[in-house]
C-alpha atoms as a PDB file:
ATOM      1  CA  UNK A   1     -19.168  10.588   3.175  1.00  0.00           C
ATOM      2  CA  UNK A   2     -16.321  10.489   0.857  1.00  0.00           C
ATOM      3  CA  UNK A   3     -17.148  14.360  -0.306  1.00  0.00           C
ATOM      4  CA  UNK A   4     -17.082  15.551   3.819  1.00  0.00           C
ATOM      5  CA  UNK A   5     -13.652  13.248   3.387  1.00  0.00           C
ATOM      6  CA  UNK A   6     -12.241  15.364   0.255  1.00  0.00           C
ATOM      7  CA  UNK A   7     -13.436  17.995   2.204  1.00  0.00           C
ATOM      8  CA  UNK A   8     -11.810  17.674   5.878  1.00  0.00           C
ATOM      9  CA  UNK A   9      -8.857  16.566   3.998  1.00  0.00           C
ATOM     10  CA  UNK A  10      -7.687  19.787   1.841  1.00  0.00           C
ATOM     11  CA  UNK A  11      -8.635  21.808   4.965  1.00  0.00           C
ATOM     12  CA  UNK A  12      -6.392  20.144   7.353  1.00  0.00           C
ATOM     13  CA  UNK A  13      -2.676  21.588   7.869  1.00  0.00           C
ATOM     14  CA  UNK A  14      -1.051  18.226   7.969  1.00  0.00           C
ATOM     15  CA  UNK A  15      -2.559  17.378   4.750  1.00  0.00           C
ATOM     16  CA  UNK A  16      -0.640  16.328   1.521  1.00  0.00           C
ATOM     17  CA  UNK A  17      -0.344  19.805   0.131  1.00  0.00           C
ATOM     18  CA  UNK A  18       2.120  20.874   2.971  1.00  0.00           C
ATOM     19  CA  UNK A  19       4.598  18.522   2.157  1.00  0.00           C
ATOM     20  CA  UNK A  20       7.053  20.854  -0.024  1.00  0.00           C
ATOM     21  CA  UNK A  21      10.046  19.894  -1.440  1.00  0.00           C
ATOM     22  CA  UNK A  22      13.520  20.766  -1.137  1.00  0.00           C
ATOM     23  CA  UNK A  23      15.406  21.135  -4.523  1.00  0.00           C
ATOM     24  CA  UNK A  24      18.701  21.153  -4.658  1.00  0.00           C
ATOM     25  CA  UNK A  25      21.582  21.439  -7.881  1.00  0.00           C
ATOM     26  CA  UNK A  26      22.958  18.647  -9.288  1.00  0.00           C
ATOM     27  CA  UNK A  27      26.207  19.893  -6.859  1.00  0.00           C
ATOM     28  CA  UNK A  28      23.467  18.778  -3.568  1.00  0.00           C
ATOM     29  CA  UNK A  29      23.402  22.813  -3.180  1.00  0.00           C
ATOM     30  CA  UNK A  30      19.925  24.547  -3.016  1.00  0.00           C
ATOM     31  CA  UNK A  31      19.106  26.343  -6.202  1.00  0.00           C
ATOM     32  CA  UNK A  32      18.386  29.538  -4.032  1.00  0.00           C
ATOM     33  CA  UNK A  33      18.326  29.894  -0.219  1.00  0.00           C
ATOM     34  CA  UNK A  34      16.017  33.113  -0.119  1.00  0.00           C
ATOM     35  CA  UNK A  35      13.246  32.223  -1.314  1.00  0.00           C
ATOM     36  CA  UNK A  36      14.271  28.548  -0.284  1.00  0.00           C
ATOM     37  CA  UNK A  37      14.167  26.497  -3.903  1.00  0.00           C
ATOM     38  CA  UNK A  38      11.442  24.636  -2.983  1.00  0.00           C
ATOM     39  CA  UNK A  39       8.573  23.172  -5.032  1.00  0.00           C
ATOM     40  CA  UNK A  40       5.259  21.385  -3.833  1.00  0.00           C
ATOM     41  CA  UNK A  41       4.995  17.758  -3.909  1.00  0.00           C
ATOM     42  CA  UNK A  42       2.873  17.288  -7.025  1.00  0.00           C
ATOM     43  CA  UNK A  43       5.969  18.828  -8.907  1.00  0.00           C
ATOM     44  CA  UNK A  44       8.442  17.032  -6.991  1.00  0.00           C
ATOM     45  CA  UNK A  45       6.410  13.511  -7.683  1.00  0.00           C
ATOM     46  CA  UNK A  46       5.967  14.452 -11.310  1.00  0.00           C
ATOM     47  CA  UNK A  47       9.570  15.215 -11.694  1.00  0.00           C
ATOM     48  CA  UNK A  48      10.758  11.779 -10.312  1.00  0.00           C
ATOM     49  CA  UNK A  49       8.649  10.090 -12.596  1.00  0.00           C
ATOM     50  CA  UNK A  50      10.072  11.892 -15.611  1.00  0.00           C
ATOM     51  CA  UNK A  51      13.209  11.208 -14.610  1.00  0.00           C
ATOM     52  CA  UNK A  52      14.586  14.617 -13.667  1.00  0.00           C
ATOM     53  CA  UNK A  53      15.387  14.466 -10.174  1.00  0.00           C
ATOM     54  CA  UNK A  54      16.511  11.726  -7.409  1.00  0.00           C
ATOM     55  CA  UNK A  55      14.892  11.672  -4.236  1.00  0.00           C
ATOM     56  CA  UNK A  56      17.111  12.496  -1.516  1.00  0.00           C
ATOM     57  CA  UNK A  57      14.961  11.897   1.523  1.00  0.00           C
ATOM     58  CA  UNK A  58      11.486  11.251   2.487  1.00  0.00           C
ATOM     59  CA  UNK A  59       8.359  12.592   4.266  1.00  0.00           C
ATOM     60  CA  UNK A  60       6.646   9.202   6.388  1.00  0.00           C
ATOM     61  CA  UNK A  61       3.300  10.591   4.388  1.00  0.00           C
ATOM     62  CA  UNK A  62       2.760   8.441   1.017  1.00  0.00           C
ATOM     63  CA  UNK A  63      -0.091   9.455  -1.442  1.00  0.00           C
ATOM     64  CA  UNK A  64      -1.753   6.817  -3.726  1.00  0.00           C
ATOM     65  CA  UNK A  65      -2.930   6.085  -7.321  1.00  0.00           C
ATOM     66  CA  UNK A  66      -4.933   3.434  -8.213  1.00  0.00           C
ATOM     67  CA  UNK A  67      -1.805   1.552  -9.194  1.00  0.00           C
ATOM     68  CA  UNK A  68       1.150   3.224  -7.231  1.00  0.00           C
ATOM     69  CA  UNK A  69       2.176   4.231  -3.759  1.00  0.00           C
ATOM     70  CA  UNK A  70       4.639   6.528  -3.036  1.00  0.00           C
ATOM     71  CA  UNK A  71       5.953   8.481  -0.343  1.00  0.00           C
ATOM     72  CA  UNK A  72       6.143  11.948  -0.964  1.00  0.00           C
ATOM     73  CA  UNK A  73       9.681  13.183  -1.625  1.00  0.00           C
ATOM     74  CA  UNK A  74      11.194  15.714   0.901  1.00  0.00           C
ATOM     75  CA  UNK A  75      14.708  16.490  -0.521  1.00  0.00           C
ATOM     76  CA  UNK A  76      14.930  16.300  -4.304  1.00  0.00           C
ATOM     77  CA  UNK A  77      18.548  16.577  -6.720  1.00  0.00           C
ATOM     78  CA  UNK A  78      18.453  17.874  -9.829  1.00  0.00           C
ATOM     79  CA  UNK A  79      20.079  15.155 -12.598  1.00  0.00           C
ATOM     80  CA  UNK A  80      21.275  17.727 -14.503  1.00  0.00           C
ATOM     81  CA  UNK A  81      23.348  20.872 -13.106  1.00  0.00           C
ATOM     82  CA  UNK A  82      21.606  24.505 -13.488  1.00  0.00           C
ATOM     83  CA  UNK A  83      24.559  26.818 -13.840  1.00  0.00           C
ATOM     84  CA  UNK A  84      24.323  29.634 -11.252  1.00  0.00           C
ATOM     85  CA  UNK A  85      23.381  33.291 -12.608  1.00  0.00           C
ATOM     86  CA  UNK A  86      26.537  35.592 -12.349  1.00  0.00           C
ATOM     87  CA  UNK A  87      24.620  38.890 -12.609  1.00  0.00           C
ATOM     88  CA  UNK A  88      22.150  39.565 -10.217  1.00  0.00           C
ATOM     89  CA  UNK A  89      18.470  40.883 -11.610  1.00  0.00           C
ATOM     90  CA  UNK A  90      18.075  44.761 -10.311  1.00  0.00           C
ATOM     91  CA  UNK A  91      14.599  44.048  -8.736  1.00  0.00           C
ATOM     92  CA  UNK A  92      12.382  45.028  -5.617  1.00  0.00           C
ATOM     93  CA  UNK A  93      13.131  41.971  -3.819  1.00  0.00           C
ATOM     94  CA  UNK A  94      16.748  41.754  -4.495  1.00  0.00           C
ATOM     95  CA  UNK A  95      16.842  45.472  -3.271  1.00  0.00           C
ATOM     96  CA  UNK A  96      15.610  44.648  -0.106  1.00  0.00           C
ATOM     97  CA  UNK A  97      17.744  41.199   0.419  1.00  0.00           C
ATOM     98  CA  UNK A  98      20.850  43.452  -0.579  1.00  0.00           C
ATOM     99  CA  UNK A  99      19.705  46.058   2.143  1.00  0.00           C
ATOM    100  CA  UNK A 100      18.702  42.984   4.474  1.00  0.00           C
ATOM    101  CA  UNK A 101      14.764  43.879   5.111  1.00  0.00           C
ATOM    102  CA  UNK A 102      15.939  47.443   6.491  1.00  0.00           C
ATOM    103  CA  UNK A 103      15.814  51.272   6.203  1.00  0.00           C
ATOM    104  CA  UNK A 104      19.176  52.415   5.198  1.00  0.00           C
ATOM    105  CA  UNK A 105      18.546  55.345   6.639  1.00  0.00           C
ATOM    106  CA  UNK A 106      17.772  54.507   9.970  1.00  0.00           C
ATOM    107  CA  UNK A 107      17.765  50.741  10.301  1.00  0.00           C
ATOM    108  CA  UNK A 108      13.759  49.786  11.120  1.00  0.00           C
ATOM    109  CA  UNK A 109      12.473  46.526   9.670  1.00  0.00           C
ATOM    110  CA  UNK A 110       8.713  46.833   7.749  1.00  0.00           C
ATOM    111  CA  UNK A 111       6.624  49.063   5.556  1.00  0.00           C
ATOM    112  CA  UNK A 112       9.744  49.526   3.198  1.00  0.00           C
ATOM    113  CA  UNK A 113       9.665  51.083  -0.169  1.00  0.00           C
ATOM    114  CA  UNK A 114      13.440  52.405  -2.033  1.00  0.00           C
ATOM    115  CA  UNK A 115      14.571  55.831  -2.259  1.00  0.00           C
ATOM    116  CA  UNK A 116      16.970  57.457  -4.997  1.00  0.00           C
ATOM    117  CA  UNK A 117      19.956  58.593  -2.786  1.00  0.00           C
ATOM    118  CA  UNK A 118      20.526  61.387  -5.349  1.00  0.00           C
ATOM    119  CA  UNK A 119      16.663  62.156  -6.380  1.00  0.00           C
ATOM    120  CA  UNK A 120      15.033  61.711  -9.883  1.00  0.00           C
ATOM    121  CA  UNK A 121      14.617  65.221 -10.359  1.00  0.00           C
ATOM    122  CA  UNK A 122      18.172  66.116  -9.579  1.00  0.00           C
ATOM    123  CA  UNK A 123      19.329  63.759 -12.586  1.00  0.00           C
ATOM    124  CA  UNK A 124      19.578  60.759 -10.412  1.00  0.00           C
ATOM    125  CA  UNK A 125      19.325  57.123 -11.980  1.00  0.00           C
ATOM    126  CA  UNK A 126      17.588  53.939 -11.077  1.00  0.00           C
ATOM    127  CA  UNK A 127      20.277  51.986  -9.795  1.00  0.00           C
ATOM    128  CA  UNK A 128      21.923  49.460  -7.942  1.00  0.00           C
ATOM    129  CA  UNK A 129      24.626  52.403  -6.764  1.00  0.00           C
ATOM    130  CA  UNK A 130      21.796  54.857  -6.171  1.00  0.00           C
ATOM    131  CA  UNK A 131      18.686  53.572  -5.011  1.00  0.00           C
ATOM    132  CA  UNK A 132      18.177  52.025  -1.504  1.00  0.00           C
ATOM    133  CA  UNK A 133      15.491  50.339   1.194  1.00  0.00           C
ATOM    134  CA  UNK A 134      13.764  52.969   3.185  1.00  0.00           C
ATOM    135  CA  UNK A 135      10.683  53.134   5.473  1.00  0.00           C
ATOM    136  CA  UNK A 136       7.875  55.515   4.281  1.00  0.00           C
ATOM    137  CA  UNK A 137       8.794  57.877   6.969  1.00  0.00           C
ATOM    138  CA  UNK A 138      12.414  58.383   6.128  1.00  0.00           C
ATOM    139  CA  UNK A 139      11.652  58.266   2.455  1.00  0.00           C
ATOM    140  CA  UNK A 140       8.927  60.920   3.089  1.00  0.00           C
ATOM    141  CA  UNK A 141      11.199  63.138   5.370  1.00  0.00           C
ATOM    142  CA  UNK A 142      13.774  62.980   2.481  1.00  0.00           C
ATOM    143  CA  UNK A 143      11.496  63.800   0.076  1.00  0.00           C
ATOM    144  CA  UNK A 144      13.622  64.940  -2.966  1.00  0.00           C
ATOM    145  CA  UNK A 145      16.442  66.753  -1.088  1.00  0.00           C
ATOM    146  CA  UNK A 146      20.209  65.679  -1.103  1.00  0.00           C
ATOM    147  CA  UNK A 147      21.424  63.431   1.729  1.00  0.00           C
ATOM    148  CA  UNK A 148      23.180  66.494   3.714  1.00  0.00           C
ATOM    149  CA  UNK A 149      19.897  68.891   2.871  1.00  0.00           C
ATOM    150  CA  UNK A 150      17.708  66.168   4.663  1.00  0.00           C
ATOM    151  CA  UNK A 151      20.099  65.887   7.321  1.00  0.00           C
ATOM    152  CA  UNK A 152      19.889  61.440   6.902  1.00  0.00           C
ATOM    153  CA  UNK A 153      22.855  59.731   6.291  1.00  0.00           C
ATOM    154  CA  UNK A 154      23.296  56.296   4.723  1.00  0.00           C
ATOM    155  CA  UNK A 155      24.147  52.941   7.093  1.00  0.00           C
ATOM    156  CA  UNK A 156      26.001  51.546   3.892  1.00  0.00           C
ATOM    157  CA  UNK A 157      26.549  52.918   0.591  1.00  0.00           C
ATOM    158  CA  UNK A 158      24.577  51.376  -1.926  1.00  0.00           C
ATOM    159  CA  UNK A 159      26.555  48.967  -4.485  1.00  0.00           C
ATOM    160  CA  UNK A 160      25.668  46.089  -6.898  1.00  0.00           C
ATOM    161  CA  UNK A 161      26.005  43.175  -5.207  1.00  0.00           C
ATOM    162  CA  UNK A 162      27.618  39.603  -6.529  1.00  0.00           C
ATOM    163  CA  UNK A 163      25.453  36.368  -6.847  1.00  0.00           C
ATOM    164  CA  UNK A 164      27.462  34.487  -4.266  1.00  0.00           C
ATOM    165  CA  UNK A 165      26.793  37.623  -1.761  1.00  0.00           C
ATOM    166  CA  UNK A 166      23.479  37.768  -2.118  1.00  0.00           C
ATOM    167  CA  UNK A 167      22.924  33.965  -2.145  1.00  0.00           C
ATOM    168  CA  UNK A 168      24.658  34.158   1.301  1.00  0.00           C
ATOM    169  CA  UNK A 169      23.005  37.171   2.282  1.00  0.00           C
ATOM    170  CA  UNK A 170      19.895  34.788   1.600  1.00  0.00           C
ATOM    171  CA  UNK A 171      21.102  32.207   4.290  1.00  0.00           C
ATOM    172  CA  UNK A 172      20.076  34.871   7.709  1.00  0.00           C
ATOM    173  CA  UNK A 173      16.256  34.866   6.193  1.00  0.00           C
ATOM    174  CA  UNK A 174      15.197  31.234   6.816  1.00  0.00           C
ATOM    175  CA  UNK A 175      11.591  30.527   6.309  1.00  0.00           C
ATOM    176  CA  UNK A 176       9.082  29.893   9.148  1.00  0.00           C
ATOM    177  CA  UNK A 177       9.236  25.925   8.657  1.00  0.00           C
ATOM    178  CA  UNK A 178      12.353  23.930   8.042  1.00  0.00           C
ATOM    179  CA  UNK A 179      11.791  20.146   7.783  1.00  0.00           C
ATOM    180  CA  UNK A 180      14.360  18.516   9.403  1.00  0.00           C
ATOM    181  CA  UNK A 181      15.486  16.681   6.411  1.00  0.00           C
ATOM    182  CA  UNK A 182      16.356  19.896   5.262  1.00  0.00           C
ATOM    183  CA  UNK A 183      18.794  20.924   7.283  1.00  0.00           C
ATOM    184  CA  UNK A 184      21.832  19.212   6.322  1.00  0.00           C
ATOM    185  CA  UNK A 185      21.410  20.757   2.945  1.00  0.00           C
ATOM    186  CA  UNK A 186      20.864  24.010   3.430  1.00  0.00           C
ATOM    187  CA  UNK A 187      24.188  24.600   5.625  1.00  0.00           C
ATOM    188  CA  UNK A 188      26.633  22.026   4.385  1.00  0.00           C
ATOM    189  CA  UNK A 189      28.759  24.402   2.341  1.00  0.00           C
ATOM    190  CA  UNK A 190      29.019  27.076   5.944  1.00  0.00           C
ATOM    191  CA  UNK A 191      32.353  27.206   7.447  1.00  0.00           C
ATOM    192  CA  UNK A 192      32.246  25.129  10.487  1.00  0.00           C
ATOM    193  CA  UNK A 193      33.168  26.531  13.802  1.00  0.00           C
ATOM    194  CA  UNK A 194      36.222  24.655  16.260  1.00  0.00           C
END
């Protein structure tokens, strides 16, 4: 009986494991909006208990130790403040946030890879300035031609981006779930509309 218990209980969606956590800077920011900072329970419990973080707000589901029950935390605050990166990593993802999940070439969403705007074989570098999102068949069509030989031209030239702008370029990708606990941290800092 207790094994089928263990058993029904790590299947089921509502279980313990979904129960992430919201972590936010000392300043009641989120560490990072996309991905959302968030970290599972276990991490969030452990963290309270060494003193690292405050708990914020609340799930209604507890878990138990043989000594201890405690609800599991929903919204966590850092104690101490994590300074903000100012330079932004040149990687994949970042790419794509920059470029907003689309082609720069003609704007489709899906099955993206990055192109070199001036090829590799024409002395063209791995950039921020020079590489962008594309979708296999405009990065295919391209091939290793100039932009005017292809006959494609660019929705936005590529640049480096800042921290902050890709932080709020972060903000229009929210993920599928957002516990309503969250909410009033993840938009506090937006201009508010009259």
């Amino acid at each position: 009986m207790d094994i089928e218990f263990r058993k029904a209980f790590v299947r089921d969606r509502s279980g313990v494991r979904h129960h992430p956590a919201l972590v936010l800077n000392a300043d009641y920011r989120p560490l990072s909006y996309y991905p959302l900072s968030l970290w599972p329970w276990q991490d969030a419990i452990k963290a309270v208990f060494l003193d690292r973080v405050s708990i914020v707000a609340e799930y209604d589901a507890v878990v138990h130790s043989p000594s201890t029950e405690i609800r599991i935390p929903s919204v966590v605050v850092l104690k101490d403040y994590v300074k903000p990166q100012k330079r932004v990593a040149f990687t994949r993802f970042n790419l794509f946030l920059r470029d907003e999940f689309r082609c720069q070439y003609c704007g489709s969403k899906g099955d993206l890879t990055f192109d070199h705007v001036v090829p590799r074989a024409r002395g063209g570098r791995t950039s921020w300035e020079n590489v962008v999102a594309a979708c296999s068949p405009c990065n295919l069509s391209k091939g290793s031609r100039s932009l005017r030989q292809s006959g494609l031209s660019l929705r936005r030239p590529p640049r480096r981006p800042g921290a902050e702008e890709l932080k709020n370029m972060g903000r229009k990708f929210p993920p599928n779930h957002l516990h309503a606990t969250w909410r009033d941290y993840l938009y506090w800092d937006a201009e508010l509309e009259d």
